[in-house]
Protein backbone atom coordinates (compact mmCIF):
# COMPACT_ATOMS: atom_id res chain seq x y z
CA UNK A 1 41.34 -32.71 -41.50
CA UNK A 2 44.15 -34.59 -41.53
CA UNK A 3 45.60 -33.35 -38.15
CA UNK A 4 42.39 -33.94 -36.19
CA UNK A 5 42.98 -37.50 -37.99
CA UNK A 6 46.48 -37.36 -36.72
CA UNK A 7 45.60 -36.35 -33.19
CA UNK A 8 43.22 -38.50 -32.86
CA UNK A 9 45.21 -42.13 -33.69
CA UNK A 10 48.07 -40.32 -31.62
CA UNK A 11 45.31 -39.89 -28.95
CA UNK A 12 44.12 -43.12 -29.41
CA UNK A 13 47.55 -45.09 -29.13
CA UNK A 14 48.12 -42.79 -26.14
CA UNK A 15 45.23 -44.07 -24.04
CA UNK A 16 46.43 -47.83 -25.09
CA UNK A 17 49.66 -47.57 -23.82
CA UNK A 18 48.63 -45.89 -20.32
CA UNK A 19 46.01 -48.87 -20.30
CA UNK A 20 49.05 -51.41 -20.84
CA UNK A 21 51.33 -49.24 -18.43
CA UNK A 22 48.00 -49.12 -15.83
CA UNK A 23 47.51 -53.00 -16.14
CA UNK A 24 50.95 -54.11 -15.43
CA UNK A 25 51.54 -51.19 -12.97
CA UNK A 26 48.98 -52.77 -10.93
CA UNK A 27 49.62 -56.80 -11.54
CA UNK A 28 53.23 -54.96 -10.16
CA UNK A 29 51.27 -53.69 -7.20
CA UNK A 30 48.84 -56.96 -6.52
CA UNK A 31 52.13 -58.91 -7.09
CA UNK A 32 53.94 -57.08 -3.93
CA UNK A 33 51.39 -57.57 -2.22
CA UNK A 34 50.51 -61.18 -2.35
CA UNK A 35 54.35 -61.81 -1.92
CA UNK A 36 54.74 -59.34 1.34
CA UNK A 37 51.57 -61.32 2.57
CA UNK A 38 53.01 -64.54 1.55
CA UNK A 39 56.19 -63.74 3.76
CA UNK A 40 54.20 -62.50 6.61
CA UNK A 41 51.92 -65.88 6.58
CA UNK A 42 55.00 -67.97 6.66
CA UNK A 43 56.86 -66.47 9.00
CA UNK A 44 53.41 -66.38 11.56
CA UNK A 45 54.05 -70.53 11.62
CA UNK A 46 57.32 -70.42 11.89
CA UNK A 47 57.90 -72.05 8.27
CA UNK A 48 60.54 -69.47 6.76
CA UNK A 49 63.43 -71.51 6.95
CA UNK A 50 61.38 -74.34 5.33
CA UNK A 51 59.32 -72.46 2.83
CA UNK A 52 61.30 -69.68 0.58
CA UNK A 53 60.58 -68.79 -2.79
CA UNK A 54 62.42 -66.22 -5.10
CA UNK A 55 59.05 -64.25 -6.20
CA UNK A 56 55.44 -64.47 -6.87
CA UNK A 57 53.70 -63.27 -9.71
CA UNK A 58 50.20 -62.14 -9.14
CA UNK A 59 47.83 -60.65 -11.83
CA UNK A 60 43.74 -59.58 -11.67
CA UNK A 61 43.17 -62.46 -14.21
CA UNK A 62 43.23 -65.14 -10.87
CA UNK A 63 46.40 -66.43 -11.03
CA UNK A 64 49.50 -66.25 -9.53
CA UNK A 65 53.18 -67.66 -9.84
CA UNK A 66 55.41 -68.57 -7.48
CA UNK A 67 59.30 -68.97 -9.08
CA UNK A 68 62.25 -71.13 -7.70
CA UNK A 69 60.11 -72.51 -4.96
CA UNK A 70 61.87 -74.44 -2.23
CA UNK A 71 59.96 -76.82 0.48
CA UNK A 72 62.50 -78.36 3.36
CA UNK A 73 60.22 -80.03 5.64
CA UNK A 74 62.88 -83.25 7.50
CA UNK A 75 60.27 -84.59 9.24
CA UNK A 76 58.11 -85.12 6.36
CA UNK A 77 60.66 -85.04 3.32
CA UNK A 78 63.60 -86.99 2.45
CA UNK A 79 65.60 -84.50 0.69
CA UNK A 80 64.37 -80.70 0.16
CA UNK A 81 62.05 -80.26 -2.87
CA UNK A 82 62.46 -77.71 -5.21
CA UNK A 83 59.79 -76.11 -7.66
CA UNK A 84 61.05 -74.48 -10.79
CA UNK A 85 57.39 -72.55 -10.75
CA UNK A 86 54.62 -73.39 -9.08
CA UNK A 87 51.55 -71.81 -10.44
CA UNK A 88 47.50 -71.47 -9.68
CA UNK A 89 45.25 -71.35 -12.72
CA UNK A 90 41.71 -71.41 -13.98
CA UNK A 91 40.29 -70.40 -10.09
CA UNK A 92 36.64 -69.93 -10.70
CA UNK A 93 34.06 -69.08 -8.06
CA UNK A 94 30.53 -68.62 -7.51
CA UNK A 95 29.22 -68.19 -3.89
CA UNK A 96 30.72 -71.22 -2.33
CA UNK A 97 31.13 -73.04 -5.67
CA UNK A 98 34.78 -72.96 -6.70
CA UNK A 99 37.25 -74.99 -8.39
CA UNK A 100 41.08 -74.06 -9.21
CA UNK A 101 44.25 -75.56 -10.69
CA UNK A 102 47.95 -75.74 -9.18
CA UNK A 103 50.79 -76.85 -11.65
CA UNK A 104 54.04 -77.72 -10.13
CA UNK A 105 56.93 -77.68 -13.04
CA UNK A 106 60.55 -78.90 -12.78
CA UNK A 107 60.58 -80.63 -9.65
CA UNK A 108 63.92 -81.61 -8.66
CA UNK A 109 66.15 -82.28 -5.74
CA UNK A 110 69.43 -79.94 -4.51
CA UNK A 111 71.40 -81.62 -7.46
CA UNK A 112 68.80 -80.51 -10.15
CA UNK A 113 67.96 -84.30 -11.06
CA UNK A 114 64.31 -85.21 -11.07
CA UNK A 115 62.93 -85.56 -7.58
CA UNK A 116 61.76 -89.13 -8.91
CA UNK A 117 65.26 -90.62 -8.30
CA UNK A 118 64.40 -89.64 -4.40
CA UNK A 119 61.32 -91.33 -4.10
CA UNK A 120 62.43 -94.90 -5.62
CA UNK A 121 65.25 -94.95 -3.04
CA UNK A 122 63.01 -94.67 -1.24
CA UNK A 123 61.48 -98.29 -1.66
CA UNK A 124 64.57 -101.28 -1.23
CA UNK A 125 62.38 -103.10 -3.43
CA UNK A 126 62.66 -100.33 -5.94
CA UNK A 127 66.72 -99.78 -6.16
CA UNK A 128 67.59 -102.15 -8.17
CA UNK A 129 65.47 -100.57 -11.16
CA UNK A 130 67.59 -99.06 -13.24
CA UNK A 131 66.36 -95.04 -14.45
CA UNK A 132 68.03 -93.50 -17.92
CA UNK A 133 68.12 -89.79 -17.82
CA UNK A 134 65.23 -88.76 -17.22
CA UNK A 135 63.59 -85.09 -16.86
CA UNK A 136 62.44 -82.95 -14.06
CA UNK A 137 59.12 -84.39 -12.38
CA UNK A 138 55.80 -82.26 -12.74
CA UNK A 139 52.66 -82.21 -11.24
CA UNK A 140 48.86 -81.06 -11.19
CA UNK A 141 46.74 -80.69 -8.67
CA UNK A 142 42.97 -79.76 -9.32
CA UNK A 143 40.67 -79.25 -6.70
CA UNK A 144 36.44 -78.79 -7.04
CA UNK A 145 33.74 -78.22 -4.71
CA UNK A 146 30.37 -77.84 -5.60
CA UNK A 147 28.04 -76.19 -2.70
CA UNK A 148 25.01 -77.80 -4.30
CA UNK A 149 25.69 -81.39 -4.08
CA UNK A 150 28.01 -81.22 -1.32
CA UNK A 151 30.71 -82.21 -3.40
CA UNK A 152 34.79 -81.53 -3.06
CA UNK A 153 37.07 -83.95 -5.33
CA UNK A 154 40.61 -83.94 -5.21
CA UNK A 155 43.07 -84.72 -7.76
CA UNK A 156 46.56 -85.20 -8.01
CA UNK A 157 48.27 -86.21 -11.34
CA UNK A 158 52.18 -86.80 -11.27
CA UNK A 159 53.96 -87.03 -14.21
CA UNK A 160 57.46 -88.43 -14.60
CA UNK A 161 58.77 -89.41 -17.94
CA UNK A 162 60.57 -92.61 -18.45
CA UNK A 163 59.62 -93.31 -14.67
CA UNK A 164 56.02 -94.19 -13.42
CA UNK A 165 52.94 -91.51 -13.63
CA UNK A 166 50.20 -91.43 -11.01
CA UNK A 167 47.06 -90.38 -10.39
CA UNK A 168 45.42 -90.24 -7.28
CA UNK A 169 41.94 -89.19 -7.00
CA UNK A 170 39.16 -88.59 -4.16
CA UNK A 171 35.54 -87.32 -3.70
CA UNK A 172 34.31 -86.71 -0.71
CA UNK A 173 30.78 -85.62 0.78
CA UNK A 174 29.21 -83.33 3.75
CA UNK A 175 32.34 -81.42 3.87
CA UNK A 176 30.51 -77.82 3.26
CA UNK A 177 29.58 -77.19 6.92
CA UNK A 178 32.97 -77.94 8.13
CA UNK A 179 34.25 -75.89 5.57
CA UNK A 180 31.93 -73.08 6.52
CA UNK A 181 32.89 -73.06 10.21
CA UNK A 182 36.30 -73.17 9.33
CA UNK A 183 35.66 -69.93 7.09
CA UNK A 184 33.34 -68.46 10.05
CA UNK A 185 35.99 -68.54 12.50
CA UNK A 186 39.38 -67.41 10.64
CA UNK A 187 37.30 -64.28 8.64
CA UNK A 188 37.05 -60.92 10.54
CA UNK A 189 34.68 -60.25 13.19
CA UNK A 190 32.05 -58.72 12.56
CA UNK A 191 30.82 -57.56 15.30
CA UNK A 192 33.60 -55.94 18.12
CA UNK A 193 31.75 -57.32 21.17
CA UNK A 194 30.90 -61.00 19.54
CA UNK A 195 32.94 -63.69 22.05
CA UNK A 196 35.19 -65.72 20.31
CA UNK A 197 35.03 -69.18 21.32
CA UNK A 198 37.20 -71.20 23.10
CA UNK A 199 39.96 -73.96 22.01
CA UNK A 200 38.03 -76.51 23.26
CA UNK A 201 34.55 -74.90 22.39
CA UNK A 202 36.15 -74.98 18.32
CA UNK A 203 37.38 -78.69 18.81
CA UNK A 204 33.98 -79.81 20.02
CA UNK A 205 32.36 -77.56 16.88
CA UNK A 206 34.32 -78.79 14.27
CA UNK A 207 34.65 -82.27 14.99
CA UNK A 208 30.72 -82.43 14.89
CA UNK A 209 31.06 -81.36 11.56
CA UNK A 210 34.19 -83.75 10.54
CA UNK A 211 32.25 -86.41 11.54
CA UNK A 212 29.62 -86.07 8.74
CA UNK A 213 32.13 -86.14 5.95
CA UNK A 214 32.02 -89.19 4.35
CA UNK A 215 34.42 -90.66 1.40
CA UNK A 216 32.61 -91.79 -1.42
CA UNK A 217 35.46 -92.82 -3.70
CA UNK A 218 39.31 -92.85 -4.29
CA UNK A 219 41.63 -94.13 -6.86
CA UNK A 220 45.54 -94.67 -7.10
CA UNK A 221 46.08 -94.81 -10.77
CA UNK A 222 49.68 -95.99 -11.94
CA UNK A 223 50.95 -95.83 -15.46
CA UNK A 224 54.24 -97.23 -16.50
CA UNK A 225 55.87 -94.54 -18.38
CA UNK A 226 59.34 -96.54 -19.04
CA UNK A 227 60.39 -97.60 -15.60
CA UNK A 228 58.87 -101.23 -16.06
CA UNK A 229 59.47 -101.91 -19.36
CA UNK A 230 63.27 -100.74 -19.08
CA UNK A 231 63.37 -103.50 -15.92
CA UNK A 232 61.40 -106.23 -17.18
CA UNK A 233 63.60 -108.66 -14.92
CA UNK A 234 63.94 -106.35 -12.01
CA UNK A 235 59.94 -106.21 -12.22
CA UNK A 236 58.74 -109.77 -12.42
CA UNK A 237 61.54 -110.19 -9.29
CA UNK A 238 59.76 -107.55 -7.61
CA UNK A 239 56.52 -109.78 -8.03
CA UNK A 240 57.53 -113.07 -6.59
CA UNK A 241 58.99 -110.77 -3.49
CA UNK A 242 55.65 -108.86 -3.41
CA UNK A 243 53.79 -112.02 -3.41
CA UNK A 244 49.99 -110.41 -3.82
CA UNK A 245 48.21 -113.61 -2.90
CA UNK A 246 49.68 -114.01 0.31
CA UNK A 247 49.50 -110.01 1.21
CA UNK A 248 45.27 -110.69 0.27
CA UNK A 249 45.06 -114.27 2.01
CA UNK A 250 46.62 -112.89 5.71
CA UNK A 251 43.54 -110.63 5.09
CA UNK A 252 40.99 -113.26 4.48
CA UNK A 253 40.26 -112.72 1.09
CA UNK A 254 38.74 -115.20 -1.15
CA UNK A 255 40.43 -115.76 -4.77
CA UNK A 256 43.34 -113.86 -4.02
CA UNK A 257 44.88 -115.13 -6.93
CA UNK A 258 42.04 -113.14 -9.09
CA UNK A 259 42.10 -110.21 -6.92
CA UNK A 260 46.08 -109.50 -7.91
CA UNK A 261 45.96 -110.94 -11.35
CA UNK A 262 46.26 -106.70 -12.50
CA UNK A 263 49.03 -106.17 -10.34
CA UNK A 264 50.63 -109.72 -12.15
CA UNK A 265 49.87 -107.90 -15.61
CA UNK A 266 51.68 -104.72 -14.67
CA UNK A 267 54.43 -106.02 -13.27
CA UNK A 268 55.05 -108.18 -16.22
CA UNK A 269 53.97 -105.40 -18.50
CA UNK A 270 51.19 -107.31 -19.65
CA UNK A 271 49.10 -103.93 -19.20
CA UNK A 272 50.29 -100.57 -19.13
CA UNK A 273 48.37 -99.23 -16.08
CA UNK A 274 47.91 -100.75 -12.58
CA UNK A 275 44.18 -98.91 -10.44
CA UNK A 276 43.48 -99.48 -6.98
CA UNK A 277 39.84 -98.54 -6.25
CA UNK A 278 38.01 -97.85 -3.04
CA UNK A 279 33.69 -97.09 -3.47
CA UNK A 280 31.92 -97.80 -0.46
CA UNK A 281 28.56 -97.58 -1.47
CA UNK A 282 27.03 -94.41 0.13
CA UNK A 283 30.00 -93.45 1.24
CA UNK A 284 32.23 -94.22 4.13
CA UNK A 285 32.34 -91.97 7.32
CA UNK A 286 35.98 -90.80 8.11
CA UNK A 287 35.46 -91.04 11.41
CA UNK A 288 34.90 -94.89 11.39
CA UNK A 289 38.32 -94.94 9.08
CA UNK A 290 40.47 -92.83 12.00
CA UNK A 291 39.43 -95.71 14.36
CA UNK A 292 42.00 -97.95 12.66
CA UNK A 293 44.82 -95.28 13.07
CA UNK A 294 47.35 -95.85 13.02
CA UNK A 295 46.85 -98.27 9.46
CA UNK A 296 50.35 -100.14 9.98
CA UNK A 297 49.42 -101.49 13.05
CA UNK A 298 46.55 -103.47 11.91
CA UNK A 299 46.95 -106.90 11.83
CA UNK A 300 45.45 -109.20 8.91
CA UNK A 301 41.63 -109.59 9.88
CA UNK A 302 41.07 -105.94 10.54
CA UNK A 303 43.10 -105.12 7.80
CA UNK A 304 40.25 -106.94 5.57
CA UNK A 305 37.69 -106.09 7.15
CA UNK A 306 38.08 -102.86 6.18
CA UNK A 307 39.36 -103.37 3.00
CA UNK A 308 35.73 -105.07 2.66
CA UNK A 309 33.91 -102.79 4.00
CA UNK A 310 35.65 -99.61 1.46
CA UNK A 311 34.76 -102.19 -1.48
CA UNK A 312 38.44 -102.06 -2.57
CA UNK A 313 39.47 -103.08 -5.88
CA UNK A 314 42.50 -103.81 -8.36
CA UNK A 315 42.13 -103.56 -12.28
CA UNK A 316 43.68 -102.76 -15.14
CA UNK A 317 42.05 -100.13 -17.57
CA UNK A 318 44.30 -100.18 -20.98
CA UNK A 319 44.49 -102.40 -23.59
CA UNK A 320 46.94 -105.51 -23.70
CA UNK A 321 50.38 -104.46 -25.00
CA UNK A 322 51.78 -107.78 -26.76
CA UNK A 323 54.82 -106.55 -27.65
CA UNK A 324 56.14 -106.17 -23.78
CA UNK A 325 54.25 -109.64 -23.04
CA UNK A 326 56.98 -111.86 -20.67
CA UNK A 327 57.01 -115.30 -22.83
């Protein structure tokens, strides 16, 4: 009895590890293949020399790893970007219902310093703000589309601290259909015989259906996560330069002086947070917003005007922090 109690646990333990060996011999398998893909997508657009990675991680669970990415895009970056890993999580989907996560960690420049140092030099305004050591940058992005209400939002949450944190946020509407000719004409044919359309056929196509989407909402969300209150000076400088009242009044506003009393409390770290708001009610087509393309050469009144018509807004959403007050 107590060898067919034997052989059996040995049995059991047996079937357990070929179950463990099984399940990472094929995450080993999906993984080579999602990188070998990966490759052979890149190189179609003639991105390898600005997209390389070191390897990708890919399991049956839904997500997937990408380690020591790089991204060196000139005409677009300042400096090339590099990922420590970039990972997609928690991709969930029913029909055309889906939603997924990508988490960027450790994003730093060629040096290995937080890519945050490149994007203040960016700003003359912003050099004179002095930064402590400060980690590697990180980001989320989250993206959700619901098929039902015709629903995709968009968020984008960058973290840096001892820097600044943002959030910027979007929903948009009637973007299904152009998703679903998109899908209809990059997924396999079919049928052998059916014509493909022509370049100017799919133009025509799916700008009918980009010009239903409409924005119902966006939000840039800034928090100060040390960068103000370390350059309380530098800041309130960086206000009288700014000069929000004017900025509002070349674009017609009334009470301009209310309108930028949030950015006033950021700057002077009256408030911790700084939002700026657009929510056209029902939702503003995107087609009416590409006719003032390009945006910086708009001059004051049609600046407003559509400013006005996109219902923006500045406020402050956290509670007064007394202690960082500017007497």
């Amino acid at each position: 009895m107590k060898v067919k109690k034997s052989v059996l646990i040995y049995g059991i333990i047996a079937i357990l590890l070929l179950l463990v060996v099984g399940w990472f011999g094929a995450n080993y398998w999906l993984s080579y293949k999602v990188n070998s893909q990966a490759k052979e997508l890149v190189k179609s657009v003639g991105w390898e020399d600005k997209i390389k990675w070191k390897s990708i991680d890919a399991s049956f669970s839904k997500t997937a790893t990408v380690k020591k990415l790089v991204i060196n895009f000139p005409e677009v970056l300042p400096q090339p970007l590099y990922i420590e890993k970039l990972s997609l999580k928690n991709f969930n989907r029913v029909r055309r219902t889906f939603e997924f996560d990508i988490l960027a960690e450790d994003i730093t420049d060629s040096n290995g310093k937080s890519y945050f140092y490149v994007l203040k030099n960016l700003y003359q305004e912003l050099k004179p703000f002095v930064l402590r050591d400060i980690p590697a940058m990180d980001a989320k992005l989250h993206v959700e589309n619901s098929y039902i209400e015709d629903l995709l939002s968009i968020q984008l949450d960058i973290e840096q601290q001892g820097g600044l944190n943002f959030d910027f946020n979007t929903t948009i509407k009637n973007v299904n259909p152009f998703l679903d000719q998109v899908d209809k004409q990059v997924s396999p044919k079919s049928n052998d015989k059916e014509k493909p359309i022509s370049d100017a056929e799919l133009q025509i196509l799916l700008g009918s259906q980009l010009a239903l989407i409409q924005i119902v909402n966006s939000e840039i969300y800034i928090e100060d996560a040390g960068l103000i209150k370390g350059n309380r000076n530098h800041a309130r400088n960086y206000m009288h330069k700014l000069h929000c009242p004017n900025i509002l009044n070349s674009f017609e506003y009334k009470n301009p002086e209310e309108l930028c009393e949030p950015v006033h409390n950021f700057l002077l770290a009256r408030e911790k947070d700084v939002n700026f708001s657009i929510s056209p009610g029902g939702g503003y087509n995107i087609t009416k917003l590409a006719e003032y393309y390009p945006f910086n050469k708009l001059n004051g009144h049609s600046a407003g005007q559509l400013l006005r018509a996109l219902q923006f807004k500045i406020s402050n959403t956290t509670e007064i922090f007394n202690k960082y007050i500017v007497r």
